[in-house]
N, C-alpha and C. Protein backbone atom coordinates (compact mmCIF):
# COMPACT_ATOMS: atom_id res chain seq x y z
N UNK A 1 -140.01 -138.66 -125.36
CA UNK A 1 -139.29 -138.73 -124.11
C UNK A 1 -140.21 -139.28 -123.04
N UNK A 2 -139.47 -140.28 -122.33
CA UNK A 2 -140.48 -140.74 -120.96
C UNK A 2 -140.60 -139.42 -119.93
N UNK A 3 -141.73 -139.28 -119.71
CA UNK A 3 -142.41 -138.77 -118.48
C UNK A 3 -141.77 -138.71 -117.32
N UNK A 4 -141.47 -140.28 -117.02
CA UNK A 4 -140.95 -140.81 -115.61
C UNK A 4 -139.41 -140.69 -115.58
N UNK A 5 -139.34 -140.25 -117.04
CA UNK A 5 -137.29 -140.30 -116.95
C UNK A 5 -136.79 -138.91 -116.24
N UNK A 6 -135.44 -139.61 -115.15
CA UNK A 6 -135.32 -138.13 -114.45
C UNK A 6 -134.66 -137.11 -115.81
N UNK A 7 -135.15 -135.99 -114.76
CA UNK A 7 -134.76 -135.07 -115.79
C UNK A 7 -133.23 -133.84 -115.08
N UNK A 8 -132.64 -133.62 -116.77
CA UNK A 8 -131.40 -133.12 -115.89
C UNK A 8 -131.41 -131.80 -115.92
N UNK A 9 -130.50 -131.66 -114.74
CA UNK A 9 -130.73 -130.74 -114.13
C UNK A 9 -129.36 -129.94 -114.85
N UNK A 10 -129.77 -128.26 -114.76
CA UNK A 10 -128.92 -127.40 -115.44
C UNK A 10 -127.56 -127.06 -114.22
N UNK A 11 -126.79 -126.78 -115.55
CA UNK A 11 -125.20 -126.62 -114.26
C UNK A 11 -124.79 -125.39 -114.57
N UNK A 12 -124.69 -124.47 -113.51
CA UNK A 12 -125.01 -123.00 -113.63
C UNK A 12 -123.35 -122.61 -113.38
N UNK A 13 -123.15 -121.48 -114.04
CA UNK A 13 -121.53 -121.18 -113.78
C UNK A 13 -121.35 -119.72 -112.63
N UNK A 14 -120.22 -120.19 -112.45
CA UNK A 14 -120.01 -119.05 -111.27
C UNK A 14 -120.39 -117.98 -110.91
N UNK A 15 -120.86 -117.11 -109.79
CA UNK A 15 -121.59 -116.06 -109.86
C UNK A 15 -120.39 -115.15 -109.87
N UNK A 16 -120.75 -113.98 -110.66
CA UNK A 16 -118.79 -112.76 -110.53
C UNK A 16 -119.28 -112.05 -109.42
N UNK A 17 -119.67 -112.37 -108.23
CA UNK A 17 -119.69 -111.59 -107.62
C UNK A 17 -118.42 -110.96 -106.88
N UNK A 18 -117.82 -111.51 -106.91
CA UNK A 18 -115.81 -111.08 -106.25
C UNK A 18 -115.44 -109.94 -107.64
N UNK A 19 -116.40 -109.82 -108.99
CA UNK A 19 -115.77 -109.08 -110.13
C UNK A 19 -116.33 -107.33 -109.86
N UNK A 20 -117.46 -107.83 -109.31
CA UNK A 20 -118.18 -106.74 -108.81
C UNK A 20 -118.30 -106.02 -107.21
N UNK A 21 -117.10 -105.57 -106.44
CA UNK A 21 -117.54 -105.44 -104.99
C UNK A 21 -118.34 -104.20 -105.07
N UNK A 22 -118.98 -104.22 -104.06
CA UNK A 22 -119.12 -103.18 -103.15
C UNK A 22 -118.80 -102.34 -102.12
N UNK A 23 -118.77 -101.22 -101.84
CA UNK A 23 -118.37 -101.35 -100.08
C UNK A 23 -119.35 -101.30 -99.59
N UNK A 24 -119.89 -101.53 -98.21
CA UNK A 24 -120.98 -101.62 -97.32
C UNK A 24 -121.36 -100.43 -96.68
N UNK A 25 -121.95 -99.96 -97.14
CA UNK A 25 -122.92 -98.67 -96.52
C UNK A 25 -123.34 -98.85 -95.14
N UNK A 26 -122.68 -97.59 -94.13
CA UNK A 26 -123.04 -98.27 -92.71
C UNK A 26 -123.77 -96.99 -91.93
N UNK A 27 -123.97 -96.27 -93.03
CA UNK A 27 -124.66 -94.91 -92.01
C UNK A 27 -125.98 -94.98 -91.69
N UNK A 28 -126.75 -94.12 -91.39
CA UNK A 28 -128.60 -93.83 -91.08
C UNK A 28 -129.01 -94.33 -92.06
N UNK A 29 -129.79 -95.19 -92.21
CA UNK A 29 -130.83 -95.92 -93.26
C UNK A 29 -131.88 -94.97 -93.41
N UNK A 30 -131.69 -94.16 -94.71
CA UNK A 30 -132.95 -93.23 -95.26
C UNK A 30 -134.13 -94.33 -95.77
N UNK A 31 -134.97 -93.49 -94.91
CA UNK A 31 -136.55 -94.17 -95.25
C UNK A 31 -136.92 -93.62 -96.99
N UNK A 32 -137.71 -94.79 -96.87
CA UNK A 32 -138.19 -95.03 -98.64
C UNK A 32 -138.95 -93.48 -99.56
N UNK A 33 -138.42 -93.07 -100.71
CA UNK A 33 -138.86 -92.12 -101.14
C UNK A 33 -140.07 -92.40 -101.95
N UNK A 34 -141.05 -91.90 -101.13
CA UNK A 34 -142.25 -92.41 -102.59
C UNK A 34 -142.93 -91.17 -102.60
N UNK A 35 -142.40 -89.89 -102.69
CA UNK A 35 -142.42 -88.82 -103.30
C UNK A 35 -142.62 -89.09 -104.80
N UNK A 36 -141.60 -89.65 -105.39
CA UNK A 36 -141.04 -89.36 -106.60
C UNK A 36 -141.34 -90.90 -107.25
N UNK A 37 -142.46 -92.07 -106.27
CA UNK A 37 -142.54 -93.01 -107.14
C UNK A 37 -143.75 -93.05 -107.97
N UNK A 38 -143.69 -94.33 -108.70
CA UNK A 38 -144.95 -94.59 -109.47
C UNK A 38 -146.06 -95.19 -108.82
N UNK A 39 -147.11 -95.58 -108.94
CA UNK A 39 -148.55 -96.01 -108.40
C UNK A 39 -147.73 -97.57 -107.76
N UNK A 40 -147.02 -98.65 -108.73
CA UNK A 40 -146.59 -99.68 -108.46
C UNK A 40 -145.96 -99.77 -106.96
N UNK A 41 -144.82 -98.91 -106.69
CA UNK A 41 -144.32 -98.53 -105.70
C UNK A 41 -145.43 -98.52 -104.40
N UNK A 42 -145.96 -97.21 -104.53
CA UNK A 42 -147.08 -97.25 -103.80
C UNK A 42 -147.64 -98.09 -103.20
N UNK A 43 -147.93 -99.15 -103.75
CA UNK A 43 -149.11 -99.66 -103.44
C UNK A 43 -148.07 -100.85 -102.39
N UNK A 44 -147.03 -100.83 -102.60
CA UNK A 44 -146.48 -101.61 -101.26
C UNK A 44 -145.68 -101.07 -99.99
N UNK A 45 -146.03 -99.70 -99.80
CA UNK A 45 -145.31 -99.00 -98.71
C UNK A 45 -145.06 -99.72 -97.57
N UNK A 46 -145.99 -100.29 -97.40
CA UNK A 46 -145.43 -100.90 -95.77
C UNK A 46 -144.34 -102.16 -95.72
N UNK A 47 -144.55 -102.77 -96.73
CA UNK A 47 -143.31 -104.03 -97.58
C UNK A 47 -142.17 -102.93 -97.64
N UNK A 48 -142.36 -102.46 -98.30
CA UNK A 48 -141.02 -101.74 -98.81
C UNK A 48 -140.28 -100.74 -97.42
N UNK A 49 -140.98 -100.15 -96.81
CA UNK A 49 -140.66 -99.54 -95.56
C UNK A 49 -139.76 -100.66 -94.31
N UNK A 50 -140.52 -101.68 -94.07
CA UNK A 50 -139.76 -102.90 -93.33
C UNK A 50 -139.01 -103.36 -94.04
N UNK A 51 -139.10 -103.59 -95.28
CA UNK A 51 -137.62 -104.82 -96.00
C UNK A 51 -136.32 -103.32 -95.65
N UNK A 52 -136.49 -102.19 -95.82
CA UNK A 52 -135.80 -100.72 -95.66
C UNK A 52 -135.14 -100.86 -94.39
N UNK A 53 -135.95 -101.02 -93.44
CA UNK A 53 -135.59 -100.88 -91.64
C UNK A 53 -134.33 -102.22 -91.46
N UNK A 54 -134.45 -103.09 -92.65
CA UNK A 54 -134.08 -104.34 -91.88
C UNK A 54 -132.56 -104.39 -92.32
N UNK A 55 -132.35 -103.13 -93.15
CA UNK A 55 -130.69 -102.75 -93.44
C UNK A 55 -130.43 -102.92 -95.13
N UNK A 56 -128.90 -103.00 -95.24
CA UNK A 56 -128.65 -103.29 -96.38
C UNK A 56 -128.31 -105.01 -96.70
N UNK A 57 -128.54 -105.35 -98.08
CA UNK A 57 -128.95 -106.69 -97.98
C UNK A 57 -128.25 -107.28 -99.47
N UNK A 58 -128.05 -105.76 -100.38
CA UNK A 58 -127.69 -106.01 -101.58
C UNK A 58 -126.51 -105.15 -101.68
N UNK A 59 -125.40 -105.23 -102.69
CA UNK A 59 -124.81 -104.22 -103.57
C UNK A 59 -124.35 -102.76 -102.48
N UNK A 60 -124.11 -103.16 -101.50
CA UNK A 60 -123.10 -102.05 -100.63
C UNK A 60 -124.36 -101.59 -99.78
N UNK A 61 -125.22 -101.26 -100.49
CA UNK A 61 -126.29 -99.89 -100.31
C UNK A 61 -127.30 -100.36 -100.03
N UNK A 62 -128.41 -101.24 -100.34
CA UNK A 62 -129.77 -101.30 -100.83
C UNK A 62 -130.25 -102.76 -100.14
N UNK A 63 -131.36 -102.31 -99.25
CA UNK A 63 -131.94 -102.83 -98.94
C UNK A 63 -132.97 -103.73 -99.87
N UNK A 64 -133.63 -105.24 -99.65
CA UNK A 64 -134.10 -105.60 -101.19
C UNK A 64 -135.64 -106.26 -100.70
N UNK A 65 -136.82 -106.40 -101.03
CA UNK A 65 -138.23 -106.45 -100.57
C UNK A 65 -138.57 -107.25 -101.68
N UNK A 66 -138.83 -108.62 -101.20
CA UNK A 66 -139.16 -109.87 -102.10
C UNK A 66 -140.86 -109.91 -101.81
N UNK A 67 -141.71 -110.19 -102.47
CA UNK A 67 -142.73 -110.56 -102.45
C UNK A 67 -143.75 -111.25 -103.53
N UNK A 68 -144.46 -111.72 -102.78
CA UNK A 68 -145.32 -113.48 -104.26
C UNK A 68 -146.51 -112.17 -104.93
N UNK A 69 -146.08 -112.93 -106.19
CA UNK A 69 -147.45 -112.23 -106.76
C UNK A 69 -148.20 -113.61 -107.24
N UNK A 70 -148.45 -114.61 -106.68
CA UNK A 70 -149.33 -115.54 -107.14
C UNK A 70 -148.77 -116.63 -107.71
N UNK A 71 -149.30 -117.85 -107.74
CA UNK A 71 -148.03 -119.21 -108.63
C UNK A 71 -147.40 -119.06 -109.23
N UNK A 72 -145.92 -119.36 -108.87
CA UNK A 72 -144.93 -119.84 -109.21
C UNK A 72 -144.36 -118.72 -109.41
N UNK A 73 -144.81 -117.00 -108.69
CA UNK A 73 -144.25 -115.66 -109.07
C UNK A 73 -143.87 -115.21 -107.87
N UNK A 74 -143.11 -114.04 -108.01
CA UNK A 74 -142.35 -112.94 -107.22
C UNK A 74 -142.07 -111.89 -107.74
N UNK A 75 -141.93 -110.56 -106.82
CA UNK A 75 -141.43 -109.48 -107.46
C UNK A 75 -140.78 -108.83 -105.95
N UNK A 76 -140.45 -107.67 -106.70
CA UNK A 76 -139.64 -106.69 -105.40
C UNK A 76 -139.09 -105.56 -105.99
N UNK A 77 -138.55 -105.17 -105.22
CA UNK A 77 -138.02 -103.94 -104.96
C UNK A 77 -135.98 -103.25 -104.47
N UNK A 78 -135.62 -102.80 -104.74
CA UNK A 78 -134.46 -102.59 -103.97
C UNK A 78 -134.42 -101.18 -103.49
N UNK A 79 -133.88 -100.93 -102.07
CA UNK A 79 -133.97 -99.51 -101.51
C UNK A 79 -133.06 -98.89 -101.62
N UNK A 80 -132.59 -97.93 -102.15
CA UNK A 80 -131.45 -97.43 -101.61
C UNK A 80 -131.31 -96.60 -100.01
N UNK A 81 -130.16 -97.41 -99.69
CA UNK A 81 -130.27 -96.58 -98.00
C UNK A 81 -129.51 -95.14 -97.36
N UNK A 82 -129.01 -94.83 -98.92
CA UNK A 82 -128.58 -93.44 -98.67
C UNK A 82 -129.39 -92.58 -98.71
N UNK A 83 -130.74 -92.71 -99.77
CA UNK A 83 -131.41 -91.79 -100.16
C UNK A 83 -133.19 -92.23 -100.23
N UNK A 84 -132.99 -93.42 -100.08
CA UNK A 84 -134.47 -93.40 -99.82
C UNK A 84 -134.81 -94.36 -101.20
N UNK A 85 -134.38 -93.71 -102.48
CA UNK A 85 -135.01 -94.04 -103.77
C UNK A 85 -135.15 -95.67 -103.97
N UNK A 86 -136.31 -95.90 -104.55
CA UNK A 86 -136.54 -97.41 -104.64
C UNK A 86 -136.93 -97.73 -106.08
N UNK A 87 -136.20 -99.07 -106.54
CA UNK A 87 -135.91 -99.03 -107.86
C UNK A 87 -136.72 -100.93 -107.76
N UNK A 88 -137.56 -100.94 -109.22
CA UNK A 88 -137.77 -102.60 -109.02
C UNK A 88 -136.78 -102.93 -109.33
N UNK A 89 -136.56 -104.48 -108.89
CA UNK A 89 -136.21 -105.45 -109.43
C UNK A 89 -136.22 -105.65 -111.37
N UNK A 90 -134.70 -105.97 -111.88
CA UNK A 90 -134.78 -106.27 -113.30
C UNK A 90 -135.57 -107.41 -113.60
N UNK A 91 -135.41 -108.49 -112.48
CA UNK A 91 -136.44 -109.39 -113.37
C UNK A 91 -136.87 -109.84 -112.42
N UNK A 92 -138.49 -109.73 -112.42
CA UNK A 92 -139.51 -110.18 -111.56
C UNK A 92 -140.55 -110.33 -112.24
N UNK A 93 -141.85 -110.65 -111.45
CA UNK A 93 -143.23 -110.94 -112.04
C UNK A 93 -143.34 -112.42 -112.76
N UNK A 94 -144.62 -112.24 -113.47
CA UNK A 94 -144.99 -113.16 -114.39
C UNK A 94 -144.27 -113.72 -115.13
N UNK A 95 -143.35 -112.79 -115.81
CA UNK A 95 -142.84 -113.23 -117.24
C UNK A 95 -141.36 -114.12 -116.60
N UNK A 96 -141.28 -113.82 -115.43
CA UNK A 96 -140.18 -115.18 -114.88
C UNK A 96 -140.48 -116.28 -113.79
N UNK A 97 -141.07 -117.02 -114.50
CA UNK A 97 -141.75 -118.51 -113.44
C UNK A 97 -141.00 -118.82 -112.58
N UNK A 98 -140.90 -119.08 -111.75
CA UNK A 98 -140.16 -119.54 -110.40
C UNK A 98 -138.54 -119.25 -110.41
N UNK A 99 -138.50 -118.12 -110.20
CA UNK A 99 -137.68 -117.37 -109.93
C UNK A 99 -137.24 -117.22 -108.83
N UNK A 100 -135.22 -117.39 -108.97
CA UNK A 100 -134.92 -117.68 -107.87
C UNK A 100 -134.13 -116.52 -108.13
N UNK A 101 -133.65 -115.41 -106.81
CA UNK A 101 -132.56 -114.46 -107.15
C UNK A 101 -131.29 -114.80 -106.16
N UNK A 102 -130.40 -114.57 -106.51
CA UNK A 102 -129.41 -114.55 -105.53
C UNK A 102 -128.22 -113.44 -105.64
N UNK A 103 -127.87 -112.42 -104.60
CA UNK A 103 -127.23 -111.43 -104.19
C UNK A 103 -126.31 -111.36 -102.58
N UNK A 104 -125.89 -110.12 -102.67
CA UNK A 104 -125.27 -110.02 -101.85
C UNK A 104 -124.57 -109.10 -101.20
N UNK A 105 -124.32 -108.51 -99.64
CA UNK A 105 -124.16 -107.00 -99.26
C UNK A 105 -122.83 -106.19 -99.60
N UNK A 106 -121.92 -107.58 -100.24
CA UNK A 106 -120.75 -107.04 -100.24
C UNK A 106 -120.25 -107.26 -101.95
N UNK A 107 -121.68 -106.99 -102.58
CA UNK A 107 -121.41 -107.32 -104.58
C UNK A 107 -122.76 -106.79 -104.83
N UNK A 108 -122.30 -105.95 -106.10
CA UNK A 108 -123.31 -105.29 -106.78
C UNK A 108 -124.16 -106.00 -107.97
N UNK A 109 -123.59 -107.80 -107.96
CA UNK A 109 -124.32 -108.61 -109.00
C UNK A 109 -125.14 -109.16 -107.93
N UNK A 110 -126.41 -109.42 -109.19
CA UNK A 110 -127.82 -109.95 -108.98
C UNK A 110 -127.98 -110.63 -109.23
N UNK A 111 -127.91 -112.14 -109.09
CA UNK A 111 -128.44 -113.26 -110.63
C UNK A 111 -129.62 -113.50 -110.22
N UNK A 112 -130.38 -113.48 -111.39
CA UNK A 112 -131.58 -114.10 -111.29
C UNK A 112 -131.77 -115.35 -112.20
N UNK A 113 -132.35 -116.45 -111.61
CA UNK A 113 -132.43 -117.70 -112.35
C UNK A 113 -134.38 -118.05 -112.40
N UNK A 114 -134.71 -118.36 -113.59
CA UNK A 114 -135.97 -118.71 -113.44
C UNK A 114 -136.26 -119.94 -114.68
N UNK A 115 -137.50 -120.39 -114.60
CA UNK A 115 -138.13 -121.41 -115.85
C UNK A 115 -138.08 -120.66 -117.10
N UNK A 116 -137.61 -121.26 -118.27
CA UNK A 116 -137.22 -120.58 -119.58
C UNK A 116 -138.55 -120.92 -120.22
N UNK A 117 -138.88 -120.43 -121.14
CA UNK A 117 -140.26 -120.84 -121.90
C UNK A 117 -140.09 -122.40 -122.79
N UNK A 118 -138.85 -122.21 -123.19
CA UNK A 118 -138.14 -124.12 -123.40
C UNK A 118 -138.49 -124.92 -123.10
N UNK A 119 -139.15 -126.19 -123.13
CA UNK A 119 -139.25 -126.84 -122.28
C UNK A 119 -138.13 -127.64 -121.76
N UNK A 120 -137.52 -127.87 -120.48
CA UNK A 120 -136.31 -128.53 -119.90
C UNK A 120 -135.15 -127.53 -120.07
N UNK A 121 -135.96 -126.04 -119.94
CA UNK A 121 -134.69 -125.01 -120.15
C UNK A 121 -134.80 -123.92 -119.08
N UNK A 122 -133.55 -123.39 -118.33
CA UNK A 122 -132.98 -122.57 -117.62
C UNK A 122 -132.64 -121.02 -118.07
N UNK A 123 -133.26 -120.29 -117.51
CA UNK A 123 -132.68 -118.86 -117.89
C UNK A 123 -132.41 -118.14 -116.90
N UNK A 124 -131.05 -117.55 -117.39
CA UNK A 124 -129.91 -117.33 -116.01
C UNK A 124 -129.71 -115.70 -116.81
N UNK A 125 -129.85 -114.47 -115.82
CA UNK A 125 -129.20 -113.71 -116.27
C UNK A 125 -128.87 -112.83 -115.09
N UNK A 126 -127.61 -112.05 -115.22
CA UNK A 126 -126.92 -111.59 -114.13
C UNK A 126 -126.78 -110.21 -114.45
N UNK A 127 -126.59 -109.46 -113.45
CA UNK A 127 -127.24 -108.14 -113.96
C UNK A 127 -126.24 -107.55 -112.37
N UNK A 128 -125.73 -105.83 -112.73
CA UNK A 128 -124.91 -105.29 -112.00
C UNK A 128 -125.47 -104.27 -111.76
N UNK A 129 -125.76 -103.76 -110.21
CA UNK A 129 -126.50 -102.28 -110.08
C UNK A 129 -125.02 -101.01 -110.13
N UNK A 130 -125.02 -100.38 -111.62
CA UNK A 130 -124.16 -99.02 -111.25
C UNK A 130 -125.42 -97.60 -110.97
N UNK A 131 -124.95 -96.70 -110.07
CA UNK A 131 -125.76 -95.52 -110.05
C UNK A 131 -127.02 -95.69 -109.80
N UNK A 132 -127.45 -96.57 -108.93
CA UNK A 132 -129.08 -96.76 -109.08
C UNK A 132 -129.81 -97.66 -110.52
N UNK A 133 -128.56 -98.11 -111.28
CA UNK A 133 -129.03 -98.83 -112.43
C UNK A 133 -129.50 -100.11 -112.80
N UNK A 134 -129.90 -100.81 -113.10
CA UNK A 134 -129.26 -102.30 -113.21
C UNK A 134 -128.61 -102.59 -114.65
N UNK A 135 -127.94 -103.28 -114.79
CA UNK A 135 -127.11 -103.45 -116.35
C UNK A 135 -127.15 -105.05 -116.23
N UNK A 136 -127.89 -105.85 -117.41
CA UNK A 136 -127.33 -106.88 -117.98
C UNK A 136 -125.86 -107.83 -118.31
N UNK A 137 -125.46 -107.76 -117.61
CA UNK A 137 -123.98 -108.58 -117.88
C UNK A 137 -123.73 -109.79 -118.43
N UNK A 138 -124.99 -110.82 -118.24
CA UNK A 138 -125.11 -112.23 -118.66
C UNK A 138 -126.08 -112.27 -118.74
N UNK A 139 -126.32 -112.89 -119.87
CA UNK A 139 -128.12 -113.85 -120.33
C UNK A 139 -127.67 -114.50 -121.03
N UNK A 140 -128.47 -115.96 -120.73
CA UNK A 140 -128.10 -117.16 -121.29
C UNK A 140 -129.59 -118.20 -121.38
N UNK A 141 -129.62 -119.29 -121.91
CA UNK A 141 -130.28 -120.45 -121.37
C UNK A 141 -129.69 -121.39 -121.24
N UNK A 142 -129.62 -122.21 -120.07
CA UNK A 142 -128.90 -123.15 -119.89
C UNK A 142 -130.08 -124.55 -120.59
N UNK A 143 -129.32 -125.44 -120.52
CA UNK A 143 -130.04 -126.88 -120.65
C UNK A 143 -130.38 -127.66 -119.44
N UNK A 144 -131.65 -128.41 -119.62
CA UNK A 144 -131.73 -128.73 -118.24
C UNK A 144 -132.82 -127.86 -117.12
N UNK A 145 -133.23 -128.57 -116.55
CA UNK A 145 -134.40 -127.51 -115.71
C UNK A 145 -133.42 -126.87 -114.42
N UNK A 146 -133.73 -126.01 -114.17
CA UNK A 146 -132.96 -125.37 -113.44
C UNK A 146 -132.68 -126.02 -111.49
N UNK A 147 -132.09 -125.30 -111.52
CA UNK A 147 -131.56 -126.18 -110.05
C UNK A 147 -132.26 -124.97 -108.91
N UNK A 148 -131.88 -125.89 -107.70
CA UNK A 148 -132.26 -124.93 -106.63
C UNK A 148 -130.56 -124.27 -106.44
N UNK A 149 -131.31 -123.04 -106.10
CA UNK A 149 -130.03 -121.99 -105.66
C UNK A 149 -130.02 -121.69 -104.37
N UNK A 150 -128.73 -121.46 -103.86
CA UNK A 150 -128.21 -120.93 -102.51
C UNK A 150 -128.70 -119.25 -102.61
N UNK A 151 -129.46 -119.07 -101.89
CA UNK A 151 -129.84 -117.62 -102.37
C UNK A 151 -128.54 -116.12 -102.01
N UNK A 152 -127.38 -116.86 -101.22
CA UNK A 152 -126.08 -116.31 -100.92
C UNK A 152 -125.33 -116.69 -101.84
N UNK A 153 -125.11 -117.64 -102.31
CA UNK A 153 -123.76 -117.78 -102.97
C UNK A 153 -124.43 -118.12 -104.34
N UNK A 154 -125.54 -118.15 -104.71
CA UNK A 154 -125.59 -118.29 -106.36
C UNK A 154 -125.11 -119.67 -106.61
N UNK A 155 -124.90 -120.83 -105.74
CA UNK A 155 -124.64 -122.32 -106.41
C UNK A 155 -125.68 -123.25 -106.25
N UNK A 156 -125.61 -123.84 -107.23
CA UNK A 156 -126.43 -124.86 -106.90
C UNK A 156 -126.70 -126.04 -105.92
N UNK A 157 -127.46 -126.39 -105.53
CA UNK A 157 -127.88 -127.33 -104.73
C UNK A 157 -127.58 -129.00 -105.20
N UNK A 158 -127.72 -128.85 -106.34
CA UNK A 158 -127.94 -130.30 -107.31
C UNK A 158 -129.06 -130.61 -107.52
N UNK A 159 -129.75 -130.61 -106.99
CA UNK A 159 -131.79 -130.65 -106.90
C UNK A 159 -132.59 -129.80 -107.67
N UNK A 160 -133.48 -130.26 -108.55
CA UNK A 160 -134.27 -129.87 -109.22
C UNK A 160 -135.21 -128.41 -108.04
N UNK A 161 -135.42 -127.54 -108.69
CA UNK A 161 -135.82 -126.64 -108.25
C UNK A 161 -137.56 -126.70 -108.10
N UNK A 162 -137.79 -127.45 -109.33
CA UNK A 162 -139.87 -127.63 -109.74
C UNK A 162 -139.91 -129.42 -110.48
């Protein structure tokens, strides 16, 4: 394959977020419980405390705290704002290269899109928070390097993402 040949770009299918509502949580925003977390948690209180203050952002409830862990990475967090409890992110870190997520205050789906280990491949998987959970709903690889995402609506841009 040429080098210089463009390369195509993956065509991502609809986000369910209309399959999944939420309702919008509008009471006192409980500050972050790290009573009951692990060392990981910890070690980003003051991230996680402000992404908390700044409301709900995901899935009715939950405030969500994006942050780089180094090239081409990210990770985070989601708050819950009834109770404080803070849950990671299903797919973050290393093991998903440029990772794009996209959510929303009034849907309890997550998609996360990142670089597949494939080469010229997309991995899309969508994932639903019940009970403080997250659940898998879709995993796939698409063909094609992945696109840039609307980080609201989960569509693509048309543009190569990397």
């Amino acid at each position: 394959m040429d080098a210089d040949a463009p390369k195509t770009v993956a065509t991502l299918p609809p986000v369910p977020f209309k399959e999944h509502p939420a309702q919008l949580y509008t009471g006192r925003l409980a500050k972050p419980d790290f009573a009951r977390a692990d060392a990981d948690v910890k070690l980003y209180r003051s991230r996680i405390r402000d992404a908390a203050a700044t409301g709900v952002k995901f899935g009715g409830r939950y405030g969500v705290m994006i942050s780089g862990c180094g090239t081409e990475c990210i990770f985070g967090f989601v708050i819950d704002a009834t109770n404080g409890h803070v849950l990671p992110l299903p797919a973050s870190g290393e093991g998903h290269r440029m990772l794009q997520l996209a959510f929303r205050p009034d849907s309890r789906v997550l998609r996360a899109l990142w670089k597949a280990s494939e080469p010229d491949a997309c991995a899309l998987q969508d994932f639903v928070i019940d009970a403080g959970q997250f659940r898998s709903v879709k995993k796939e690889v698409l063909p094609g390097i992945c696109p840039e995402m609307n980080s609201e609506t989960g569509e693509s841009t048309g543009e190569p993402y990397w």
